[in-house]
PDB file of N, CA and C in Angstrom:
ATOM      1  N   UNK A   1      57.970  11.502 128.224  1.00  0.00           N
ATOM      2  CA  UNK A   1      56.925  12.227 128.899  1.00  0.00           C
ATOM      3  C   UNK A   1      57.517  13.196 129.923  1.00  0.00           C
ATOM      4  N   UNK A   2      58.682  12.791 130.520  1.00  0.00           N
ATOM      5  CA  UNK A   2      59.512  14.178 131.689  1.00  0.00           C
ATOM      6  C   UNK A   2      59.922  14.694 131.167  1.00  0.00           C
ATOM      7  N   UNK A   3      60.013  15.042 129.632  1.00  0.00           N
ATOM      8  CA  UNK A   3      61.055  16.301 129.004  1.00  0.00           C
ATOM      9  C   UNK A   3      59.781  17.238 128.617  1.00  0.00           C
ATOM     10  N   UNK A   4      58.129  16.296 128.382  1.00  0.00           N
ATOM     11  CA  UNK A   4      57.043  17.180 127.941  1.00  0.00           C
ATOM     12  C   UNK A   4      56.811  17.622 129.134  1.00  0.00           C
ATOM     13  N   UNK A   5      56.913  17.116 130.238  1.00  0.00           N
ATOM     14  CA  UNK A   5      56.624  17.912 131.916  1.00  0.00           C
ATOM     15  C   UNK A   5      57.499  19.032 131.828  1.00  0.00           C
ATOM     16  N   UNK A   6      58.925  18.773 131.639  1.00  0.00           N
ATOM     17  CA  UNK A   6      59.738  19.475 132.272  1.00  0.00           C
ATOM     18  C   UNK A   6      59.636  20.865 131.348  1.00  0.00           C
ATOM     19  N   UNK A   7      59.298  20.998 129.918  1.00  0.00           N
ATOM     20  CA  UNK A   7      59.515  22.201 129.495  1.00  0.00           C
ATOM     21  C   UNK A   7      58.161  22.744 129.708  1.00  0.00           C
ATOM     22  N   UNK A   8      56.887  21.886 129.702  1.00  0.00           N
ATOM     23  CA  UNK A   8      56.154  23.047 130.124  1.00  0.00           C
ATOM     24  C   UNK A   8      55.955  23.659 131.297  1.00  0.00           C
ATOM     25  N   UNK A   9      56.589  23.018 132.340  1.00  0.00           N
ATOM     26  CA  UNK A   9      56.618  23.479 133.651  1.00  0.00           C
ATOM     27  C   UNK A   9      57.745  24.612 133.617  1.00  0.00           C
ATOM     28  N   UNK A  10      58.656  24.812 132.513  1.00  0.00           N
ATOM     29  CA  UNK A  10      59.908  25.791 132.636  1.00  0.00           C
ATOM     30  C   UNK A  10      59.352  26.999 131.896  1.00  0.00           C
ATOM     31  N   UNK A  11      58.528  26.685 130.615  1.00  0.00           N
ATOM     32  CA  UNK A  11      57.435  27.269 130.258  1.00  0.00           C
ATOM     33  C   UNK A  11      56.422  28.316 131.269  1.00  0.00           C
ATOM     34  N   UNK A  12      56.167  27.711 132.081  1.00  0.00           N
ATOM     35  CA  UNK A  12      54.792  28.711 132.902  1.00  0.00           C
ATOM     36  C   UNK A  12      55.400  29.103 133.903  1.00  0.00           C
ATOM     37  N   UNK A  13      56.882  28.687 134.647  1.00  0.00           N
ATOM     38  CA  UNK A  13      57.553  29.639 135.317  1.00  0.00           C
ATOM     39  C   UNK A  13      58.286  30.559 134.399  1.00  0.00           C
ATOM     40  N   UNK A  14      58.690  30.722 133.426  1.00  0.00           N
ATOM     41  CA  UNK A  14      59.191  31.879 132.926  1.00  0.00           C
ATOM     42  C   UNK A  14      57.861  33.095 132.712  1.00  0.00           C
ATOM     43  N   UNK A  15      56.670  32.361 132.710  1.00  0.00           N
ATOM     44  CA  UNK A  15      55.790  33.091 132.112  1.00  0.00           C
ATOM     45  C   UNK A  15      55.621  34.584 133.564  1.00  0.00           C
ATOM     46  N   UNK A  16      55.377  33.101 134.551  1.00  0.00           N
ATOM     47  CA  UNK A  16      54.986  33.881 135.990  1.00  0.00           C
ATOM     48  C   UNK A  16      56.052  34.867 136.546  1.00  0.00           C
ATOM     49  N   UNK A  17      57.774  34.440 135.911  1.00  0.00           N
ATOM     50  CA  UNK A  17      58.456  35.307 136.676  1.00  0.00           C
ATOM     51  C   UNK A  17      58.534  36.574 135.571  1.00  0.00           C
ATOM     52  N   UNK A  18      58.112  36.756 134.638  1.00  0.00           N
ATOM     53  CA  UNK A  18      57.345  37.887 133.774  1.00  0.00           C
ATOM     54  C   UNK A  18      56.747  38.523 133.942  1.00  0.00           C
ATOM     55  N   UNK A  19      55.300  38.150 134.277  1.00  0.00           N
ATOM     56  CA  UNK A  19      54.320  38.486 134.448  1.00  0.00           C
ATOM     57  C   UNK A  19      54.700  39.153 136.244  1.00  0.00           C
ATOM     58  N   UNK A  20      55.290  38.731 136.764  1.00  0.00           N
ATOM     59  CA  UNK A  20      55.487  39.431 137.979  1.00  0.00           C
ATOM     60  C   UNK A  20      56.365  40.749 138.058  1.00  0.00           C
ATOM     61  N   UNK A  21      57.912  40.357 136.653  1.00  0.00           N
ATOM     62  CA  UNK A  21      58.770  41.741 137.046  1.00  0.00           C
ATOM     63  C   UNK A  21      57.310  42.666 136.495  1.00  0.00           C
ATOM     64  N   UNK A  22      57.008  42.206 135.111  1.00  0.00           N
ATOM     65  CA  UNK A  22      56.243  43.676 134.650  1.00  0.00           C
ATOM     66  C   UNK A  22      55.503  44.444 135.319  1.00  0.00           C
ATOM     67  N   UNK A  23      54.665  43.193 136.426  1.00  0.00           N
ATOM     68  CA  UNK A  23      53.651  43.734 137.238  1.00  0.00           C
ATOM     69  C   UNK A  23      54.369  45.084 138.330  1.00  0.00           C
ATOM     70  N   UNK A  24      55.607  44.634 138.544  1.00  0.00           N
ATOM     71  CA  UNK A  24      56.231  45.399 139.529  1.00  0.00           C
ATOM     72  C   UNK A  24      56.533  46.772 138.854  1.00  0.00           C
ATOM     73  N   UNK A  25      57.266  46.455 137.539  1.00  0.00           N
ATOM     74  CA  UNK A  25      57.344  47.772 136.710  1.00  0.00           C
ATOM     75  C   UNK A  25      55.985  49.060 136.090  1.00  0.00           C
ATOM     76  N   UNK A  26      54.795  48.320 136.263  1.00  0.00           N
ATOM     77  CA  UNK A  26      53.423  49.526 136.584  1.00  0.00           C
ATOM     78  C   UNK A  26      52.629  48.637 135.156  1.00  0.00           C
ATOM     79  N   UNK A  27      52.806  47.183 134.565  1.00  0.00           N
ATOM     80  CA  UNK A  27      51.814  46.702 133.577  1.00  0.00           C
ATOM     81  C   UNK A  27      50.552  46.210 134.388  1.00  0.00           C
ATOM     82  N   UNK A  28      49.357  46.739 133.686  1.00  0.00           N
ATOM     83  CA  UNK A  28      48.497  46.483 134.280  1.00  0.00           C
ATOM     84  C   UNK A  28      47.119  45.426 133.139  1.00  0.00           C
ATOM     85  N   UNK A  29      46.212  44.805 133.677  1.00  0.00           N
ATOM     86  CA  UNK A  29      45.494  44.270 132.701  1.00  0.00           C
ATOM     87  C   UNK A  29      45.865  43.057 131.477  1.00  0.00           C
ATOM     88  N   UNK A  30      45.516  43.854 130.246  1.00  0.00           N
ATOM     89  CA  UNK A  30      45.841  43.063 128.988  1.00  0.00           C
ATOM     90  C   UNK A  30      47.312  43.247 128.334  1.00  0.00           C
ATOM     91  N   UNK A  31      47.788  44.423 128.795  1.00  0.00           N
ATOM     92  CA  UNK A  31      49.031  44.726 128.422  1.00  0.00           C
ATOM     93  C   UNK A  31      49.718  43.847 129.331  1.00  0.00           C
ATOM     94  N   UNK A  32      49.631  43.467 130.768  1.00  0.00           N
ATOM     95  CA  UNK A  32      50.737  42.697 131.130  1.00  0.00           C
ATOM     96  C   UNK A  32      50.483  41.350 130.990  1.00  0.00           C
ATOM     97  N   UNK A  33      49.466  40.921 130.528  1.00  0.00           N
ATOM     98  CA  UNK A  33      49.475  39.882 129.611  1.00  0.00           C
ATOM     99  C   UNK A  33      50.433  39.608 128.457  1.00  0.00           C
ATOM    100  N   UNK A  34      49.849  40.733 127.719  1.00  0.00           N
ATOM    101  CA  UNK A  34      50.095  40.448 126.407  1.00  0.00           C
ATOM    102  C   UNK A  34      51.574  40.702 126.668  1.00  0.00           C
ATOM    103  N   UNK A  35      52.279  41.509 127.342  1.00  0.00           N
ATOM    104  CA  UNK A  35      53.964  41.550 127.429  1.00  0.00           C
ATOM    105  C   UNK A  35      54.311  40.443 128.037  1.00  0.00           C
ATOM    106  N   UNK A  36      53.786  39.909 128.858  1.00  0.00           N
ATOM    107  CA  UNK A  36      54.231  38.755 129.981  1.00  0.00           C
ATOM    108  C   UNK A  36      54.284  37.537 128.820  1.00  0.00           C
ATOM    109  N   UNK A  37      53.386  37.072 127.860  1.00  0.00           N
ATOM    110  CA  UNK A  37      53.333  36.295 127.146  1.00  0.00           C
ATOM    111  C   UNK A  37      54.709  36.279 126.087  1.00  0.00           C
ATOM    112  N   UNK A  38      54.659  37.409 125.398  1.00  0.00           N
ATOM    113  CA  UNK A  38      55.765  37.576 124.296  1.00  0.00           C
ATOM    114  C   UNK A  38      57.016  37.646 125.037  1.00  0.00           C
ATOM    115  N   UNK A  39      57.335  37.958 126.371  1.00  0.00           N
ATOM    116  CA  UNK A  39      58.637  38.072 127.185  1.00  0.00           C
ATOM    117  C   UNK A  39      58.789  36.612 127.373  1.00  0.00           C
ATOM    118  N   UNK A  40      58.383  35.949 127.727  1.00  0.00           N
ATOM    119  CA  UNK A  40      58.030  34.823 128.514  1.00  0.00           C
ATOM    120  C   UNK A  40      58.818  33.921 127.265  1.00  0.00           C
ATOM    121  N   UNK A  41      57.904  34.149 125.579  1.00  0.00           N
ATOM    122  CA  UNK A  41      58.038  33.258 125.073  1.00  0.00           C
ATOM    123  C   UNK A  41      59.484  33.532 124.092  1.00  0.00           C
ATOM    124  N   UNK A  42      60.324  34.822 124.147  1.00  0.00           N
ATOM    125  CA  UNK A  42      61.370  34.834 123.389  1.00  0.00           C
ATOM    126  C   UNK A  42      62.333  34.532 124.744  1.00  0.00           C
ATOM    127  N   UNK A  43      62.055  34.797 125.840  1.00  0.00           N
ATOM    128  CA  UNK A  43      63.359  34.472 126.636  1.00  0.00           C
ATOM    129  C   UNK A  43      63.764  32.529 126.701  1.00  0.00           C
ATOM    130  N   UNK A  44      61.805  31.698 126.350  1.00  0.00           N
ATOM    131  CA  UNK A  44      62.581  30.498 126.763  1.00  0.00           C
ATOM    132  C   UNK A  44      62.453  29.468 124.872  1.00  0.00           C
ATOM    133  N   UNK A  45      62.304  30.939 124.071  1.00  0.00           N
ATOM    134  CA  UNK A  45      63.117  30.661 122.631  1.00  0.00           C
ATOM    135  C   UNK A  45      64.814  30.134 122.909  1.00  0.00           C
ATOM    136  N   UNK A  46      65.258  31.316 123.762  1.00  0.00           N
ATOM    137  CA  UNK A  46      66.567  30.964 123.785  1.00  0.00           C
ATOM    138  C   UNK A  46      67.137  30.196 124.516  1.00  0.00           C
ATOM    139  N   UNK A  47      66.443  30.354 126.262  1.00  0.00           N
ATOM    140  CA  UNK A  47      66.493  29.456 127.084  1.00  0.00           C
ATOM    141  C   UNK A  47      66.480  28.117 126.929  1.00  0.00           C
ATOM    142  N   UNK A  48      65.424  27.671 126.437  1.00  0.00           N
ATOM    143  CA  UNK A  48      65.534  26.242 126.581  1.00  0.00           C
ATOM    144  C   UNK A  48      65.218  25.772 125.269  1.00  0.00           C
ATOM    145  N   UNK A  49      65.525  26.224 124.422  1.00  0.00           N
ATOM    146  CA  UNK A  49      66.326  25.531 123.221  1.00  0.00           C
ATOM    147  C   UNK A  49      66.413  24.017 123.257  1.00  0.00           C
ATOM    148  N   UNK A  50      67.257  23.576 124.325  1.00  0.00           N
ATOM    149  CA  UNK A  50      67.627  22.228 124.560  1.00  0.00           C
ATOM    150  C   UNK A  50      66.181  21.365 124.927  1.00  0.00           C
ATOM    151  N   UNK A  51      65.526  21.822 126.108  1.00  0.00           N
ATOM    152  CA  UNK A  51      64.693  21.678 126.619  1.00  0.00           C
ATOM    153  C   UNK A  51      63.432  21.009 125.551  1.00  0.00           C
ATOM    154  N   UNK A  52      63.466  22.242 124.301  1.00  0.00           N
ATOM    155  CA  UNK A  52      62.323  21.953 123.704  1.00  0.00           C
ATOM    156  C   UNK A  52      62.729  20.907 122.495  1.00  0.00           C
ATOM    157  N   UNK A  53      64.209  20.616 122.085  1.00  0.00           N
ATOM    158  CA  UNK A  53      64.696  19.915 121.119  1.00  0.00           C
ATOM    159  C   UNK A  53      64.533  18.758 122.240  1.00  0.00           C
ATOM    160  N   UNK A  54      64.465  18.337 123.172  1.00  0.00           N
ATOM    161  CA  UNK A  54      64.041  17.113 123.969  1.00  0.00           C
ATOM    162  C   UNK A  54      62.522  16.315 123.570  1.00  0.00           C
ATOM    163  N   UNK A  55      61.842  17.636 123.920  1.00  0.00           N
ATOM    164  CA  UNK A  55      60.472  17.326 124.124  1.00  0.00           C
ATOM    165  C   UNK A  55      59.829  16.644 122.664  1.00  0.00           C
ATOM    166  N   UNK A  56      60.553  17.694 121.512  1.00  0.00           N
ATOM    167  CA  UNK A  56      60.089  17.249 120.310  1.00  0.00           C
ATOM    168  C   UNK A  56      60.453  16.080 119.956  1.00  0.00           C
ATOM    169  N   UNK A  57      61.357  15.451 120.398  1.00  0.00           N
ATOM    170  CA  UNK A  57      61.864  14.025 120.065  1.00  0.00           C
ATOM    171  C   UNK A  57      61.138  13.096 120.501  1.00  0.00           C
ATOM    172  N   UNK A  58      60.507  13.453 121.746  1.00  0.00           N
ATOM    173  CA  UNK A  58      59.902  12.230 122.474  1.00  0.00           C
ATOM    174  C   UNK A  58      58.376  12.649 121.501  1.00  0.00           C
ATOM    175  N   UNK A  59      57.980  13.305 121.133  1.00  0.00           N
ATOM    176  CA  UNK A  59      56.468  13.663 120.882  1.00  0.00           C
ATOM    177  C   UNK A  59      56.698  13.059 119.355  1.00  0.00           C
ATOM    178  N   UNK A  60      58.143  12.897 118.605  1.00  0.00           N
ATOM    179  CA  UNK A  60      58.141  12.656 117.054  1.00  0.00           C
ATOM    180  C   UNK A  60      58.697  11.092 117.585  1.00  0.00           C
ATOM    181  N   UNK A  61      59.323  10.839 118.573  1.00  0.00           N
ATOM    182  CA  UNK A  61      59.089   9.297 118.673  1.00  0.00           C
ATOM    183  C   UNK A  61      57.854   8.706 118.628  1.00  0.00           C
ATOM    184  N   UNK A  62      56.959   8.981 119.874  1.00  0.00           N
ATOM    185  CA  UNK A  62      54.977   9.016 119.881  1.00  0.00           C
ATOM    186  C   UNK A  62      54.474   8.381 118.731  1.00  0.00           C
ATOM    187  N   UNK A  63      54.873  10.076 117.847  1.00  0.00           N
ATOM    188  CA  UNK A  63      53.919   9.422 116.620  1.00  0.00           C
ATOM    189  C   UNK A  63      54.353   8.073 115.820  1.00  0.00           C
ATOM    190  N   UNK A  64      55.103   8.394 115.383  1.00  0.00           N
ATOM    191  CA  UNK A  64      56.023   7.284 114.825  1.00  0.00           C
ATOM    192  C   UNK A  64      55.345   5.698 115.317  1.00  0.00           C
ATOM    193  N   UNK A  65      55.351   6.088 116.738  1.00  0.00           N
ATOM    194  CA  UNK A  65      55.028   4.649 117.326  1.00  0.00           C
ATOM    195  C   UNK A  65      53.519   4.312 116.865  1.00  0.00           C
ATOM    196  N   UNK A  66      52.720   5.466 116.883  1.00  0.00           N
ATOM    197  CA  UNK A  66      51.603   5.148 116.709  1.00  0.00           C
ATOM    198  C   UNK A  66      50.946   5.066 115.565  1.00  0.00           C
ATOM    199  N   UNK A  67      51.383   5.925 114.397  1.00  0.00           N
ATOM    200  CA  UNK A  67      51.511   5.437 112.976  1.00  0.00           C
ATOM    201  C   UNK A  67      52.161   3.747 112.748  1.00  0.00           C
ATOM    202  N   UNK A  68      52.696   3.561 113.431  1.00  0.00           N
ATOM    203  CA  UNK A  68      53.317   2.008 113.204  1.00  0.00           C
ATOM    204  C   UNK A  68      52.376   0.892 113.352  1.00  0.00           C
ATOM    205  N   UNK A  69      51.520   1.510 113.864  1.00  0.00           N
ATOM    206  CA  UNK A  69      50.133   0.080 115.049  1.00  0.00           C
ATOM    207  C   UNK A  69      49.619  -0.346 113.601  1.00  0.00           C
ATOM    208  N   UNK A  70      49.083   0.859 112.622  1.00  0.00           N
ATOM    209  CA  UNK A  70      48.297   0.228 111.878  1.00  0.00           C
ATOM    210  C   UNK A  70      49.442  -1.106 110.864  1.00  0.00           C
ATOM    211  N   UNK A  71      50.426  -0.553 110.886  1.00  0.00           N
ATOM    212  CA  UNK A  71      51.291  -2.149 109.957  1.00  0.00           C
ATOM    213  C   UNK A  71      51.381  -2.918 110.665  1.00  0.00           C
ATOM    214  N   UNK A  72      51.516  -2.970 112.056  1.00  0.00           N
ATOM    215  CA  UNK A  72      51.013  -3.552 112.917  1.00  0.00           C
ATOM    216  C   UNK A  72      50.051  -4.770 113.081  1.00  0.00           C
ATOM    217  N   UNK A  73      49.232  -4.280 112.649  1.00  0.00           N
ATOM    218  CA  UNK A  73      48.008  -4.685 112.849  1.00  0.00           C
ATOM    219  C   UNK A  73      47.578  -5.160 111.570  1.00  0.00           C
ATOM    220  N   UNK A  74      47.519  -4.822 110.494  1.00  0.00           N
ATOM    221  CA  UNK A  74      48.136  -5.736 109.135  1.00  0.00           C
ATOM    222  C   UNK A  74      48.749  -6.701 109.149  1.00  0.00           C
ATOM    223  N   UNK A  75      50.050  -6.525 109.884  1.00  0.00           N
ATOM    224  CA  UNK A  75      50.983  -7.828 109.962  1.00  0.00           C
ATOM    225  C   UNK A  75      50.470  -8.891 111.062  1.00  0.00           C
ATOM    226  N   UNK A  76      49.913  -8.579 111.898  1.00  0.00           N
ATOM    227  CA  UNK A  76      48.617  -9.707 112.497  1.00  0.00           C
ATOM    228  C   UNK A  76      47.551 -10.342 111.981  1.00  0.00           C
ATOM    229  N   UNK A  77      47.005  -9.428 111.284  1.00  0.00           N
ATOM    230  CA  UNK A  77      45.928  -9.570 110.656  1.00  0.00           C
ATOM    231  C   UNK A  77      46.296 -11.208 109.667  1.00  0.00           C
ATOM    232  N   UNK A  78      47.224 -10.727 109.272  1.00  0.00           N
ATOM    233  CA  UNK A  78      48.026 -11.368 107.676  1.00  0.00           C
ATOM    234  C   UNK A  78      48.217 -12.321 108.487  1.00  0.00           C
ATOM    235  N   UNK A  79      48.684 -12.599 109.623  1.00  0.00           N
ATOM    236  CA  UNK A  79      49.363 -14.371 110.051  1.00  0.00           C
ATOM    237  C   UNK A  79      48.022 -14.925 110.522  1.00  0.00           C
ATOM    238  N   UNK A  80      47.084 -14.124 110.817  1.00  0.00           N
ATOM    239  CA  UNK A  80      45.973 -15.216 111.003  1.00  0.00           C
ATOM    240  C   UNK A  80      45.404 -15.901 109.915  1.00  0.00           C
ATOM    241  N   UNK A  81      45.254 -15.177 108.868  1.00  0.00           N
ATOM    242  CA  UNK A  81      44.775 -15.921 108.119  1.00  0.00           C
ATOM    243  C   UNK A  81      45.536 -15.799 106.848  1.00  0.00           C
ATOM    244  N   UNK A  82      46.937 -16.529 106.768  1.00  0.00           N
ATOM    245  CA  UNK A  82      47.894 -16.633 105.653  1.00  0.00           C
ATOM    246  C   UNK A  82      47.098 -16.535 104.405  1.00  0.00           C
ATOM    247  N   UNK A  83      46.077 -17.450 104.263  1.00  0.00           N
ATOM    248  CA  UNK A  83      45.888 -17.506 102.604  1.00  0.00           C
ATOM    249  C   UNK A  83      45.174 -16.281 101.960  1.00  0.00           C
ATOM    250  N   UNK A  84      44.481 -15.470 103.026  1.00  0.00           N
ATOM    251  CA  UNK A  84      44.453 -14.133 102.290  1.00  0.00           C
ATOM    252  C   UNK A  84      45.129 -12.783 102.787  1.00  0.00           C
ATOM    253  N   UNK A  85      45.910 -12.060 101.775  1.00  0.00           N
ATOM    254  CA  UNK A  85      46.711 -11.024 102.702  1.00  0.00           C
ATOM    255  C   UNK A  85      45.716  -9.893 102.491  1.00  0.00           C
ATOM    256  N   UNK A  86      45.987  -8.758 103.810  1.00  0.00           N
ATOM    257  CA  UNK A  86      45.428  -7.874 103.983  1.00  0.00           C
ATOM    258  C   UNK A  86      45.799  -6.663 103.076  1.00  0.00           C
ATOM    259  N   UNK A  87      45.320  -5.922 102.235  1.00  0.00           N
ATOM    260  CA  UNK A  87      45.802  -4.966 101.908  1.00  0.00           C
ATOM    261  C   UNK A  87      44.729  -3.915 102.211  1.00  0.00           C
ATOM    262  N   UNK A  88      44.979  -2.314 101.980  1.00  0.00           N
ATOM    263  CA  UNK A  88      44.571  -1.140 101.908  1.00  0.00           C
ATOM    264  C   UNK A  88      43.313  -1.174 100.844  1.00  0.00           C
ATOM    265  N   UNK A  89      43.186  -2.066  99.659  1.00  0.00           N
ATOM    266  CA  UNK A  89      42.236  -1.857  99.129  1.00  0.00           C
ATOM    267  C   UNK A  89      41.246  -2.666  99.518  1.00  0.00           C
ATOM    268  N   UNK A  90      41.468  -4.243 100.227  1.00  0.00           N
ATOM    269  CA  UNK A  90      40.491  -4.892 101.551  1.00  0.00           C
ATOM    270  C   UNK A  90      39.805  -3.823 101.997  1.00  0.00           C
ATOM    271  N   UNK A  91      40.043  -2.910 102.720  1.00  0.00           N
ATOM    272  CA  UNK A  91      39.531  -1.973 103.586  1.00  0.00           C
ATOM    273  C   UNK A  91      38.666  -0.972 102.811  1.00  0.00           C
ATOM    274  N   UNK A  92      38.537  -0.877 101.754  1.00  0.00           N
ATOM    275  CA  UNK A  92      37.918   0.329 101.153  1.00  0.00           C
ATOM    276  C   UNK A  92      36.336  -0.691 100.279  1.00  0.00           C
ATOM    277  N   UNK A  93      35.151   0.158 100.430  1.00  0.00           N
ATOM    278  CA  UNK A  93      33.742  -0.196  99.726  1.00  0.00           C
ATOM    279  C   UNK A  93      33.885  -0.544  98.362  1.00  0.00           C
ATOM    280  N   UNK A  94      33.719  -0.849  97.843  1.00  0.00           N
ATOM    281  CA  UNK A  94      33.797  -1.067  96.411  1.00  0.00           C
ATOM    282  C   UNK A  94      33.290   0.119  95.705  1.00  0.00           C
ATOM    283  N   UNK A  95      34.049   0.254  94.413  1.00  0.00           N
ATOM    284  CA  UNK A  95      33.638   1.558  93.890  1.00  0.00           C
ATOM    285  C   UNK A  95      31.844   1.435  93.107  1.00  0.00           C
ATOM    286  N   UNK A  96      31.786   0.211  93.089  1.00  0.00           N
ATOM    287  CA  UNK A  96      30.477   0.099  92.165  1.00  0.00           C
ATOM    288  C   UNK A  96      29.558   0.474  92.410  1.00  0.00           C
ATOM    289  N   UNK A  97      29.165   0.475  94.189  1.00  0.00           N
ATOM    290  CA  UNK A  97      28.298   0.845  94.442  1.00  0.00           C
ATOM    291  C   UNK A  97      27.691  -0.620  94.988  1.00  0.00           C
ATOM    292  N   UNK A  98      28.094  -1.839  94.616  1.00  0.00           N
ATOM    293  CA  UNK A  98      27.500  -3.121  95.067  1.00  0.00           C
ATOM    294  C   UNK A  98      27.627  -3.344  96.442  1.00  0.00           C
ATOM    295  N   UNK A  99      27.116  -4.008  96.930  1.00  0.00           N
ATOM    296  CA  UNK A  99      27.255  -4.423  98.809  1.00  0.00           C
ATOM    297  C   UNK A  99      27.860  -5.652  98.595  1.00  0.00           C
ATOM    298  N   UNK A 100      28.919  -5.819  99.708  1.00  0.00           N
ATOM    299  CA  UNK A 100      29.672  -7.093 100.146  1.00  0.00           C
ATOM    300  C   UNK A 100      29.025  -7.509 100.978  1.00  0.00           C
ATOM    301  N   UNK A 101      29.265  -8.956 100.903  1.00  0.00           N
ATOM    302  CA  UNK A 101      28.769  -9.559 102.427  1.00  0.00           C
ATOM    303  C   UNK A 101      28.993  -9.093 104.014  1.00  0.00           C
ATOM    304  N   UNK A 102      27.809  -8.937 104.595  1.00  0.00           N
ATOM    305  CA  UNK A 102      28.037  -7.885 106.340  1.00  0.00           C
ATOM    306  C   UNK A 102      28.021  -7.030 105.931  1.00  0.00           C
ATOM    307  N   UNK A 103      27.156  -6.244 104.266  1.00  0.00           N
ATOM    308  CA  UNK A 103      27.050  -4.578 104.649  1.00  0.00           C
ATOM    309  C   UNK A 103      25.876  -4.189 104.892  1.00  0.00           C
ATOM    310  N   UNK A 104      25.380  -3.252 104.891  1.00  0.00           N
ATOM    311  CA  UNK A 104      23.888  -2.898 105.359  1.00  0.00           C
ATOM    312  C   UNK A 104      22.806  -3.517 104.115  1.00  0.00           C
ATOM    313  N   UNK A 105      23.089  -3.767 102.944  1.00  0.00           N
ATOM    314  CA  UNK A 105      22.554  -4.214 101.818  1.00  0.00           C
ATOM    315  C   UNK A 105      22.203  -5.757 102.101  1.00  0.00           C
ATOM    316  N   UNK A 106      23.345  -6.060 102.605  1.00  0.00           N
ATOM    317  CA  UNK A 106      23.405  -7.732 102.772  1.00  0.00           C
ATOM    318  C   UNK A 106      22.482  -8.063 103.743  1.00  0.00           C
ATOM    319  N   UNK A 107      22.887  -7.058 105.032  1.00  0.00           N
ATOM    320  CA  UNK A 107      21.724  -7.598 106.316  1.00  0.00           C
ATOM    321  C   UNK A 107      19.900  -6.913 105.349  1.00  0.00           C
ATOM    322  N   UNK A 108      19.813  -6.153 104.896  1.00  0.00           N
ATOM    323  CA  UNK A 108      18.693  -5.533 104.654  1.00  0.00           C
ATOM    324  C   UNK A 108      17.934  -6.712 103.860  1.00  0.00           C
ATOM    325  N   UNK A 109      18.924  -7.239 103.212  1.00  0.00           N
ATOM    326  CA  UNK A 109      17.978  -8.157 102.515  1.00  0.00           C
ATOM    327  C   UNK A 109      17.916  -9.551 103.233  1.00  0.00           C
ATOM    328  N   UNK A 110      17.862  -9.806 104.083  1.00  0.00           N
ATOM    329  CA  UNK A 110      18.245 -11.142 105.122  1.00  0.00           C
ATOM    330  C   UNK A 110      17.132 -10.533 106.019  1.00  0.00           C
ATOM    331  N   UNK A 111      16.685  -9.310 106.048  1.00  0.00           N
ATOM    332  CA  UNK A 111      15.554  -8.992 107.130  1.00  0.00           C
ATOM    333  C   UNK A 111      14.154  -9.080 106.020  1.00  0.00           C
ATOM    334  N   UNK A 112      14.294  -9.128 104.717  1.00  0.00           N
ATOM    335  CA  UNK A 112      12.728  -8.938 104.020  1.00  0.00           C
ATOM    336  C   UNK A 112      12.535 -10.575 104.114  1.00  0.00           C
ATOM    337  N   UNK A 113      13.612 -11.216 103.947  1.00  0.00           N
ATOM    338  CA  UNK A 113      13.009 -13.059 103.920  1.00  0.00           C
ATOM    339  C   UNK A 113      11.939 -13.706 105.180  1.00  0.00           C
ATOM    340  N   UNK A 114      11.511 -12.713 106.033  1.00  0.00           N
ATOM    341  CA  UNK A 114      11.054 -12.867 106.981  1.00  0.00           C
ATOM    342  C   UNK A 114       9.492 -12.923 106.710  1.00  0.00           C
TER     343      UNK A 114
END
């Protein structure tokens, strides 16, 4: 998370010390925008290179971690109740069109016995 601080904070000072020479050099409006932006963003292309090969690591660690929860959470699932394992097709409706037990079909008809 301090390498995602640190480059965007190196990020919006390159932007500002841009946006300031141009201002000094006579850009006014959308143009010193639009130059302040593209200056900004090839100087910390080269600049911080390092900076941003940091950041991406920690953000492709992240996912990683968080794509992991769901096997995760399978592999919990699975030790609670050994005798049936969890798979991907558990999780999906049946193609038939029939209702399993606890679906809206099941309760619907548990409310007409009334």
């Amino acid at each position: 998370m301090r390498s995602v601080l640190a480059y965007t904070a190196s990020r919006l000072l390159l932007f500002a010390v841009a946006l300031g020479l141009l201002y000094l050099l006579g850009a006014r409006g959308f143009l010193l925008l639009a130059l302040a932006f593209l200056t900004s963003g090839l100087v910390s292309y080269i600049l911080l290179a390092r900076q941003r090969d940091a950041m991406s690591q920690v953000v492709a660690d992240g996912l990683d971690r968080f794509r992991g929860m769901g096997r995760r959470l399978d592999e919990g699932a699975a030790k609670e109740d050994p005798g049936q394992p969890v798979t991907a097709r558990d999780k999906r409706p049946a193609d038939d069109g029939t209702a399993t037990a606890g679906t809206e079909s099941g309760e619907s008809a548990r409310g007409t016995e009334e």
